[in-house]
C-alpha atoms as a PDB file:
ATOM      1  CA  UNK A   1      77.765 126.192 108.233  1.00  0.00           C
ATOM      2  CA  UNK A   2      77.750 126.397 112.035  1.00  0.00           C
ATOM      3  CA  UNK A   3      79.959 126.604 114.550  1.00  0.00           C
ATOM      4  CA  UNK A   4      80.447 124.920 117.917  1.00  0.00           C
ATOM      5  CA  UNK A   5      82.435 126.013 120.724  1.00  0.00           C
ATOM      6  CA  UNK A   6      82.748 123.550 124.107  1.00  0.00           C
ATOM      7  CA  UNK A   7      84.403 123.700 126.898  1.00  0.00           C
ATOM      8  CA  UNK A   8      85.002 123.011 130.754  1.00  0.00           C
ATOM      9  CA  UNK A   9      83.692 124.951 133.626  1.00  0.00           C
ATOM     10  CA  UNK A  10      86.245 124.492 137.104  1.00  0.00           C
ATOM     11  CA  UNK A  11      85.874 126.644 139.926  1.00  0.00           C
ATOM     12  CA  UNK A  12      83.320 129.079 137.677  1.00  0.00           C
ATOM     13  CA  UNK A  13      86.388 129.388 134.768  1.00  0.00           C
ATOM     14  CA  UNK A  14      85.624 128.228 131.552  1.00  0.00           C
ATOM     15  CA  UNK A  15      88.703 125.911 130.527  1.00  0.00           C
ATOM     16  CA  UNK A  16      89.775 123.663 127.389  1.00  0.00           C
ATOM     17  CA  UNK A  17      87.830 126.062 124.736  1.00  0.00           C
ATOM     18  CA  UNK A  18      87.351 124.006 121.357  1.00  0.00           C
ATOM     19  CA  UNK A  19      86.207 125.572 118.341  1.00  0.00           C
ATOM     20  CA  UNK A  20      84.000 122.821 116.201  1.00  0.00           C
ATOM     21  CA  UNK A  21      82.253 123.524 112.547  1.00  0.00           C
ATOM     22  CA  UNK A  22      79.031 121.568 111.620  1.00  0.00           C
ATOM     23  CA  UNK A  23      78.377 120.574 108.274  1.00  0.00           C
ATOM     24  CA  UNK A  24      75.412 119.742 107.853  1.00  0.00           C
ATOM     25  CA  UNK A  25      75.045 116.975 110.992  1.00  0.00           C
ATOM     26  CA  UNK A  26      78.520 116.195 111.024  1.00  0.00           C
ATOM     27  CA  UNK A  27      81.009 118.182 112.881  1.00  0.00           C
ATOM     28  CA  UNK A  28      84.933 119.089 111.991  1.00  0.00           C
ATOM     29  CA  UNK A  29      88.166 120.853 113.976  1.00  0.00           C
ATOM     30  CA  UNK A  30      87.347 124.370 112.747  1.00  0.00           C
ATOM     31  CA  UNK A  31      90.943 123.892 112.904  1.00  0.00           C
ATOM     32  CA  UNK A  32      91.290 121.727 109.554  1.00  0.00           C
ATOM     33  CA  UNK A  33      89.474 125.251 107.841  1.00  0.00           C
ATOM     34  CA  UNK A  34      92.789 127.176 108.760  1.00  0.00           C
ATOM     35  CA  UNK A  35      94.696 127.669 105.386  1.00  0.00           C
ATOM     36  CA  UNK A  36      97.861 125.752 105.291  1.00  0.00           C
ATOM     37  CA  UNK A  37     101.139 127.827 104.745  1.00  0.00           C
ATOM     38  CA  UNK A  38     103.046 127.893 101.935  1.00  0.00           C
ATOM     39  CA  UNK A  39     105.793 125.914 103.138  1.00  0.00           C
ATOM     40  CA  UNK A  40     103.112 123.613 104.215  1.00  0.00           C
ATOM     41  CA  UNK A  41     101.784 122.954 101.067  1.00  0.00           C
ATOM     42  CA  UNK A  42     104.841 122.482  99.347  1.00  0.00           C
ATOM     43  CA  UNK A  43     105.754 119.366 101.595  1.00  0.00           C
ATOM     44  CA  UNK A  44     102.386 118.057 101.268  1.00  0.00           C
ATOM     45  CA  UNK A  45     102.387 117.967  97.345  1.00  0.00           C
ATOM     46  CA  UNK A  46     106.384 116.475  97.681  1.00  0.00           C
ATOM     47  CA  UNK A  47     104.841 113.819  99.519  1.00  0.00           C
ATOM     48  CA  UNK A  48     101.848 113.051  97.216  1.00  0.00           C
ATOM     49  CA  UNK A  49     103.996 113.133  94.517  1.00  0.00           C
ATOM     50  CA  UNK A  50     106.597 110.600  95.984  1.00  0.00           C
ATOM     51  CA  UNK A  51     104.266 108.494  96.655  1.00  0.00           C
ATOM     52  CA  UNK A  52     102.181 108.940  93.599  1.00  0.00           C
ATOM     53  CA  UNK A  53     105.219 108.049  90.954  1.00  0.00           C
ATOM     54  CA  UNK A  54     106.226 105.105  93.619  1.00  0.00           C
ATOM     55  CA  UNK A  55     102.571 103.899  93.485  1.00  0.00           C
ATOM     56  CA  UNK A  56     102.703 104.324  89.432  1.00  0.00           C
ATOM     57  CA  UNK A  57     105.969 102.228  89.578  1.00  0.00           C
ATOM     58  CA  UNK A  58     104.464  99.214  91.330  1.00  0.00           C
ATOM     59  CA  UNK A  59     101.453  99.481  88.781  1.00  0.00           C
ATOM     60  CA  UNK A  60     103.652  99.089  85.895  1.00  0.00           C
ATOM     61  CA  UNK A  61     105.656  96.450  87.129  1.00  0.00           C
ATOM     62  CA  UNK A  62     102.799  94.213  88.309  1.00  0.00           C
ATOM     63  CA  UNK A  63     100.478  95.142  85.509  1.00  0.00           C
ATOM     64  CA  UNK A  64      97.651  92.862  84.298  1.00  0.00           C
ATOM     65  CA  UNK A  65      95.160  93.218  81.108  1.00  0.00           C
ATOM     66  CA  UNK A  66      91.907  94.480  83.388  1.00  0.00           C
ATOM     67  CA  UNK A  67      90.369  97.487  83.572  1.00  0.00           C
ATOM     68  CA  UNK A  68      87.908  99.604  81.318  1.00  0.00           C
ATOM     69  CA  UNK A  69      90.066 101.791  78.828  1.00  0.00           C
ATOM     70  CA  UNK A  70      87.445 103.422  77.775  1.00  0.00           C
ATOM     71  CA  UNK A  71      86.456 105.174  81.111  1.00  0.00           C
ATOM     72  CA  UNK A  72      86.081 108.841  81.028  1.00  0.00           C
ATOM     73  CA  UNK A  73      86.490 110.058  84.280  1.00  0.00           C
ATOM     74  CA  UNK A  74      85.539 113.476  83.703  1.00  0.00           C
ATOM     75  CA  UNK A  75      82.318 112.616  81.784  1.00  0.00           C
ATOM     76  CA  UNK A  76      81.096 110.302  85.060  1.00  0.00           C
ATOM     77  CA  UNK A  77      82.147 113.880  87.316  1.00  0.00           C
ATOM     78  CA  UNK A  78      79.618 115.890  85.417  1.00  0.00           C
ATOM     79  CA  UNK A  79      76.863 113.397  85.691  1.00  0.00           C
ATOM     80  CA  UNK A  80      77.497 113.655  89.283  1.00  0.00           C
ATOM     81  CA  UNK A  81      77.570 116.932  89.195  1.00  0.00           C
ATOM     82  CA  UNK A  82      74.226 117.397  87.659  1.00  0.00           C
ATOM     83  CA  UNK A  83      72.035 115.000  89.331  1.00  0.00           C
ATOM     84  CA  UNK A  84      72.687 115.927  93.266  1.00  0.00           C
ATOM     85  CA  UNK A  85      72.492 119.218  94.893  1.00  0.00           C
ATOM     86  CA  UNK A  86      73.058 120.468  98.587  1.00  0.00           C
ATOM     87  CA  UNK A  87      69.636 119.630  99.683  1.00  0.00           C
ATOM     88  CA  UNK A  88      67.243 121.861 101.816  1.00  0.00           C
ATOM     89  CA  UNK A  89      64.089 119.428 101.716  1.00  0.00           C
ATOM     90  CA  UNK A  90      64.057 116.360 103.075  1.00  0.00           C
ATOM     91  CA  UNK A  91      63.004 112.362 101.783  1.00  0.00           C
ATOM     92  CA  UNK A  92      59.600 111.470 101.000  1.00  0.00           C
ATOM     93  CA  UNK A  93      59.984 108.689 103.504  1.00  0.00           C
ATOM     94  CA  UNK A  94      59.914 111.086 106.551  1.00  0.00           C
ATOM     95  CA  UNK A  95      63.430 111.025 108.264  1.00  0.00           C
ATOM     96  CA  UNK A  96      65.676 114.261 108.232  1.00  0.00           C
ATOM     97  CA  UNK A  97      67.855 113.278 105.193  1.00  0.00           C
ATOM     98  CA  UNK A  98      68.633 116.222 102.747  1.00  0.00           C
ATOM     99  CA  UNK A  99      66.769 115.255  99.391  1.00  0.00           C
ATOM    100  CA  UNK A 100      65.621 117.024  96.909  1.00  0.00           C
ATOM    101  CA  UNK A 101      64.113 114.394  93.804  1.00  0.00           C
ATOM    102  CA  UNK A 102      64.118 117.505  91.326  1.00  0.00           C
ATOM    103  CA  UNK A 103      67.809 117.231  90.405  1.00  0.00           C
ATOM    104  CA  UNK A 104      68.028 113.760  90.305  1.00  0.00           C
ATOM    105  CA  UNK A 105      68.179 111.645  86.642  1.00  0.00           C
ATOM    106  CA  UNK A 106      64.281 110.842  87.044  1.00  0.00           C
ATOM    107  CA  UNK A 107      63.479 109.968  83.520  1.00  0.00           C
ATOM    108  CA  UNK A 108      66.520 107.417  83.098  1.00  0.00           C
ATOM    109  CA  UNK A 109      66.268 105.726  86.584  1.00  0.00           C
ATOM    110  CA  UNK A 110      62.741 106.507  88.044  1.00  0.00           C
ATOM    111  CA  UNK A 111      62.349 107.137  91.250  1.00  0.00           C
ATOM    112  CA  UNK A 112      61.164 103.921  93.624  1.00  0.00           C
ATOM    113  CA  UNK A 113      59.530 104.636  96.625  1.00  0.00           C
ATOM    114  CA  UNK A 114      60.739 101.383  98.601  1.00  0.00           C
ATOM    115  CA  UNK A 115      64.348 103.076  98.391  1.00  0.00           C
ATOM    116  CA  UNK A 116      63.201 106.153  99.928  1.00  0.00           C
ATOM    117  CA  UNK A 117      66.521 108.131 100.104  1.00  0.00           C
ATOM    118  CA  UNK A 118      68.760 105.103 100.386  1.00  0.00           C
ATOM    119  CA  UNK A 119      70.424 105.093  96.556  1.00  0.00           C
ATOM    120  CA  UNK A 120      73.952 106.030  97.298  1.00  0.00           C
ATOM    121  CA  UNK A 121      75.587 103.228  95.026  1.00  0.00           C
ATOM    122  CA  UNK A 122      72.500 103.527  92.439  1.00  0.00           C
ATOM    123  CA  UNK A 123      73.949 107.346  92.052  1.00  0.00           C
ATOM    124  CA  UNK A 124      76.940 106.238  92.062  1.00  0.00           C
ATOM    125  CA  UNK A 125      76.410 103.421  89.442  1.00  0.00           C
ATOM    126  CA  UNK A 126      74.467 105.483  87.239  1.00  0.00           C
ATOM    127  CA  UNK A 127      77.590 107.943  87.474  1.00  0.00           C
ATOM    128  CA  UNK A 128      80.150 105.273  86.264  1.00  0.00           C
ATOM    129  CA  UNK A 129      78.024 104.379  83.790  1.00  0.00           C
ATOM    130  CA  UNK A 130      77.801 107.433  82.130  1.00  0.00           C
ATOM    131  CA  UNK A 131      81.592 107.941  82.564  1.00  0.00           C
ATOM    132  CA  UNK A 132      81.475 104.401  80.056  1.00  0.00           C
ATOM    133  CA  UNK A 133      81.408 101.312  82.232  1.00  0.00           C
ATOM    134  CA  UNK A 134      79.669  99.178  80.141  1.00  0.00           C
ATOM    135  CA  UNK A 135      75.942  97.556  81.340  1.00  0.00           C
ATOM    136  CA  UNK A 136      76.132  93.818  82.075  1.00  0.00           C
ATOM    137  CA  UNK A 137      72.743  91.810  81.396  1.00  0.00           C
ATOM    138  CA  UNK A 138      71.781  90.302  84.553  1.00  0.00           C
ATOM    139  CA  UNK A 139      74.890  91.186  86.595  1.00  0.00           C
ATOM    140  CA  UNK A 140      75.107  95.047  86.786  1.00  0.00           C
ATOM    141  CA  UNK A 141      72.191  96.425  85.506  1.00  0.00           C
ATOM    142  CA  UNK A 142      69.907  99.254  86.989  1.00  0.00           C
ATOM    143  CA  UNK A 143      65.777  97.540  86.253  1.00  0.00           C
ATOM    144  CA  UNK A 144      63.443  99.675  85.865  1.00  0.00           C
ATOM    145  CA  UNK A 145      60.489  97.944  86.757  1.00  0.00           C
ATOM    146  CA  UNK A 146      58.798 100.650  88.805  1.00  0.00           C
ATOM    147  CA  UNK A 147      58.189 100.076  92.567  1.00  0.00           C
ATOM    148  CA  UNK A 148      58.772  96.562  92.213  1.00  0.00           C
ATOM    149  CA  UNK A 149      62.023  97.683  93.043  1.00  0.00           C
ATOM    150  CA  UNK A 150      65.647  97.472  91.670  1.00  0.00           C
ATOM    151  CA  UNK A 151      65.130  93.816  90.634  1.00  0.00           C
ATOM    152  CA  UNK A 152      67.138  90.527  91.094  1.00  0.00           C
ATOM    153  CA  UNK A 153      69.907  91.564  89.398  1.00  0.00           C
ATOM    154  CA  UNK A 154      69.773  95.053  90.389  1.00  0.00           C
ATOM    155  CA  UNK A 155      71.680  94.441  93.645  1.00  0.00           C
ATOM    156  CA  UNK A 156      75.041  94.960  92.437  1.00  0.00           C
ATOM    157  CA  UNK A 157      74.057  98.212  91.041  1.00  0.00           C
ATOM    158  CA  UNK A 158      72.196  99.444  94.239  1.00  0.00           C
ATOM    159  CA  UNK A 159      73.859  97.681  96.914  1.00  0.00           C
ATOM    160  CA  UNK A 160      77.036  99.243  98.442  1.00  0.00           C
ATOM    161  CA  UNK A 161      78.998  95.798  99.303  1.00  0.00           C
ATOM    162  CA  UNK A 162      77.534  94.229  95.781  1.00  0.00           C
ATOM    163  CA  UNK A 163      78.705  97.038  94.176  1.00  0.00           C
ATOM    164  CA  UNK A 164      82.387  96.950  95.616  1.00  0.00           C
ATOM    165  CA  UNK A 165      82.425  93.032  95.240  1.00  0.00           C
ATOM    166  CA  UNK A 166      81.623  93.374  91.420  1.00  0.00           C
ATOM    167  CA  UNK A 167      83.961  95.922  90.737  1.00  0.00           C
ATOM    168  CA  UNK A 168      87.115  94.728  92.197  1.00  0.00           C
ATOM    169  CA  UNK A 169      86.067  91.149  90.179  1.00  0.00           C
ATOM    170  CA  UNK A 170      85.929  92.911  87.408  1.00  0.00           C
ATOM    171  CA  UNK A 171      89.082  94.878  87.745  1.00  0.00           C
ATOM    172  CA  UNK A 172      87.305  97.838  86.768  1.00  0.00           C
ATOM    173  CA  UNK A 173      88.789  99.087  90.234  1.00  0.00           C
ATOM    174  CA  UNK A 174      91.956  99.559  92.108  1.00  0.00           C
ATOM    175  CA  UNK A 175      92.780 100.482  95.573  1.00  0.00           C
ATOM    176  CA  UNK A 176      93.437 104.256  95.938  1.00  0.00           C
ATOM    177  CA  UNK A 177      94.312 106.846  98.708  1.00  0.00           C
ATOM    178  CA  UNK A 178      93.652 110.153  99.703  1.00  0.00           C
ATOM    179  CA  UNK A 179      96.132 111.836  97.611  1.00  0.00           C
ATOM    180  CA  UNK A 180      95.537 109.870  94.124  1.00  0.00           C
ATOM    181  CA  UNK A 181      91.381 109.329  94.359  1.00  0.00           C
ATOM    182  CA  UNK A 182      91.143 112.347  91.710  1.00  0.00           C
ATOM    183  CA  UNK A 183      87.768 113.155  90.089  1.00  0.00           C
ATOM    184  CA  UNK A 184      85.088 110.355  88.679  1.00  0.00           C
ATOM    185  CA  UNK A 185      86.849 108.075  91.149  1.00  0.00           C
ATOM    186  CA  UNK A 186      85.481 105.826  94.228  1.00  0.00           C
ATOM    187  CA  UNK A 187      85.142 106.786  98.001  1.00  0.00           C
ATOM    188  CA  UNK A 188      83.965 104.310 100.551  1.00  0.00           C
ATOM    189  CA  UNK A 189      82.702 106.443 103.612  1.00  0.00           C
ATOM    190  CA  UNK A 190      81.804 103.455 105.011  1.00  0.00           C
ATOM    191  CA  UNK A 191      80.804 100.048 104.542  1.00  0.00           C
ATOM    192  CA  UNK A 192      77.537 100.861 103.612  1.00  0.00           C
ATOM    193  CA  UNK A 193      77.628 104.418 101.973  1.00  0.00           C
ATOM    194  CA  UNK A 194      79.658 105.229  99.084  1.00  0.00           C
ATOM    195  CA  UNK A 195      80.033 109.169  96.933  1.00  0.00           C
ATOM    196  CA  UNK A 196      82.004 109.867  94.095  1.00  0.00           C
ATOM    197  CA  UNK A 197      85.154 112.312  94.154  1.00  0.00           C
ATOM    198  CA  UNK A 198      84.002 115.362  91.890  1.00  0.00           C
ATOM    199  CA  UNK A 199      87.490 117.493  93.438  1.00  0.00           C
ATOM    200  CA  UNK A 200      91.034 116.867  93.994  1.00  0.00           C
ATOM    201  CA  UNK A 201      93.373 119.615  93.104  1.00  0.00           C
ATOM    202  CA  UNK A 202      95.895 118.226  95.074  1.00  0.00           C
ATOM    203  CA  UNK A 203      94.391 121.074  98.381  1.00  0.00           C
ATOM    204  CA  UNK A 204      91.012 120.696  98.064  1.00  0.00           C
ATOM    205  CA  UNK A 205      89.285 117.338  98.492  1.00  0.00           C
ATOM    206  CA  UNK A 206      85.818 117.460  97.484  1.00  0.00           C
ATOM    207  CA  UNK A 207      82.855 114.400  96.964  1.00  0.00           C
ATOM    208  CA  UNK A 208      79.047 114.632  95.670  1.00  0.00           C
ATOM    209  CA  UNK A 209      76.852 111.606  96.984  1.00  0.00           C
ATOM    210  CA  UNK A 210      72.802 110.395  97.357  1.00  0.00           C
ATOM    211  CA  UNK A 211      71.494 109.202 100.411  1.00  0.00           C
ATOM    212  CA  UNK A 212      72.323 112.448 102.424  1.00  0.00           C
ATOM    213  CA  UNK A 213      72.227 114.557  98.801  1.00  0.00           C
ATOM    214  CA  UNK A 214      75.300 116.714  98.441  1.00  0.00           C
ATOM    215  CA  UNK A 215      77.681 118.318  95.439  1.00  0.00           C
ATOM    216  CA  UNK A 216      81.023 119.203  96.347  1.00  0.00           C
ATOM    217  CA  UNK A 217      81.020 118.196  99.646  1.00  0.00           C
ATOM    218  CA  UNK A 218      84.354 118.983 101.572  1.00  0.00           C
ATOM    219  CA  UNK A 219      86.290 116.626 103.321  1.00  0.00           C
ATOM    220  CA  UNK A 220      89.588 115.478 104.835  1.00  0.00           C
ATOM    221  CA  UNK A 221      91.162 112.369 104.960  1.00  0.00           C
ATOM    222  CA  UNK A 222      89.788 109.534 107.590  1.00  0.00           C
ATOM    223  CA  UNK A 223      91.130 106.245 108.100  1.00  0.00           C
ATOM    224  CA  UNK A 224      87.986 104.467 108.313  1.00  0.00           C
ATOM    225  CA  UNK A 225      87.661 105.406 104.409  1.00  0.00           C
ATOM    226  CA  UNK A 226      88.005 103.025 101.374  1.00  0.00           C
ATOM    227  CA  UNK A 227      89.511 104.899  97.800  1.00  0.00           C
ATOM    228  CA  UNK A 228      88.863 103.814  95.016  1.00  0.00           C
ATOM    229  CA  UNK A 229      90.184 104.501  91.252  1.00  0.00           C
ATOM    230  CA  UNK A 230      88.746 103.313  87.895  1.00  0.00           C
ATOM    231  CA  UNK A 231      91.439 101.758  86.133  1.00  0.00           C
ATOM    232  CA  UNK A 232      91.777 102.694  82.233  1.00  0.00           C
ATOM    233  CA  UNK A 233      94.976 100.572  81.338  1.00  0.00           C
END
């Protein structure tokens, strides 16, 4: 972790001082590390939990026979978990991406070099599937046909958009938030990238993720950013 300070220089004074933090290439308000006080934190969790049980209402009301019961949300964490790390080399492919190929789930889903480092959602997939989302022949399916590549019908389990289009068809997911996306669920950093939540305790939000490998990555809400939860009703 580094930090950044910046600044203005008028009349040879240094004015507007900001303190930044860089993670790893992206960069925070050191102020967001400050520890929240206890009052603080007690209105926070109020409000989570208001809007939790009102959110839990409305799914009760307008509920609908989808979903995977059998998910195991805490079985898809560890997978996660296990297969990533906070990566000090970088991709076979040549660009500065943190990866490191030894902790990833090699002899299940070999390694093709035509993805390089971009597997986000294939992580991710293999992840869900572990936590018991069931393998669809010829709609969500990880091929293993060496460097081929992922295969025709492979794209839904590689492909960020794919992925999220299947899903929601299914009804295997339903649109989250900040507060609720606990562990084994869905976050959409983007259109095109996509980690799985492996920490919520209600203070500390944490995700692990390919691409740019990292495991309990911190970070803070963002309104460009798509939650997800697996539903088990």
């Amino acid at each position: 972790m580094d930090f950044v300070v910046t600044g203005d220089i008028v009349n040879d004074e240094i004015t507007n001082i900001s303190l930044y933090i860089d993670q790893m290439g992206e960069i925070h308000d050191a102020s967001l590390y400050i520890p929240k006080s206890k009052q603080e934190l007690k209105e926070i969790g109020k409000s989570d939990m208001v809007e939790y049980l009102d959110s839990k209402e409305s799914q009760i009301r307008h509920t609908a026979p989808t979903g995977y019961s059998r998910y195991d949300r805490i079985v898809a964490r560890d997978y996660a978990l296990e297969y990533t790390s906070n990566a000090t080399k970088y991709c076979k492919c040549g660009e500065l991406y943190g990866v490191d190929y030894d902790y990833w789930n090699n002899s299940e889903y070999p390694y093709f070099d035509n993805a390089c480092h971009n597997d986000c959602a294939d992580y991710v997939s293999q992840a869900m599937h572990e936590g018991g989302i069931p393998i669809e022949a010829g709609k969500w399916e990880r091929l293993k046909d060496g460097n081929s590549g992922y295969g025709p019908y492979g794209w839904t389990w590689t492909n960020v958009a794919a992925l999220k289009d299947y899903m929601t068809s299914k009804g295997y997911w339903d649109k989250s938030n900040f507060a609720q996306c606990n562990a084994g669920n869905i976050l959409l950093t983007s259109s095109s990238h996509i980690v799985m939540v492996t920490l919520n305790d209600t203070v500390t939000h944490r995700y692990s993720g390919h691409t740019r490998d990292r495991k309990n990555y911190q970070f803070y809400d963002n309104s460009d950013y798509q939650y997800y939860t697996i539903k088990t009703n």
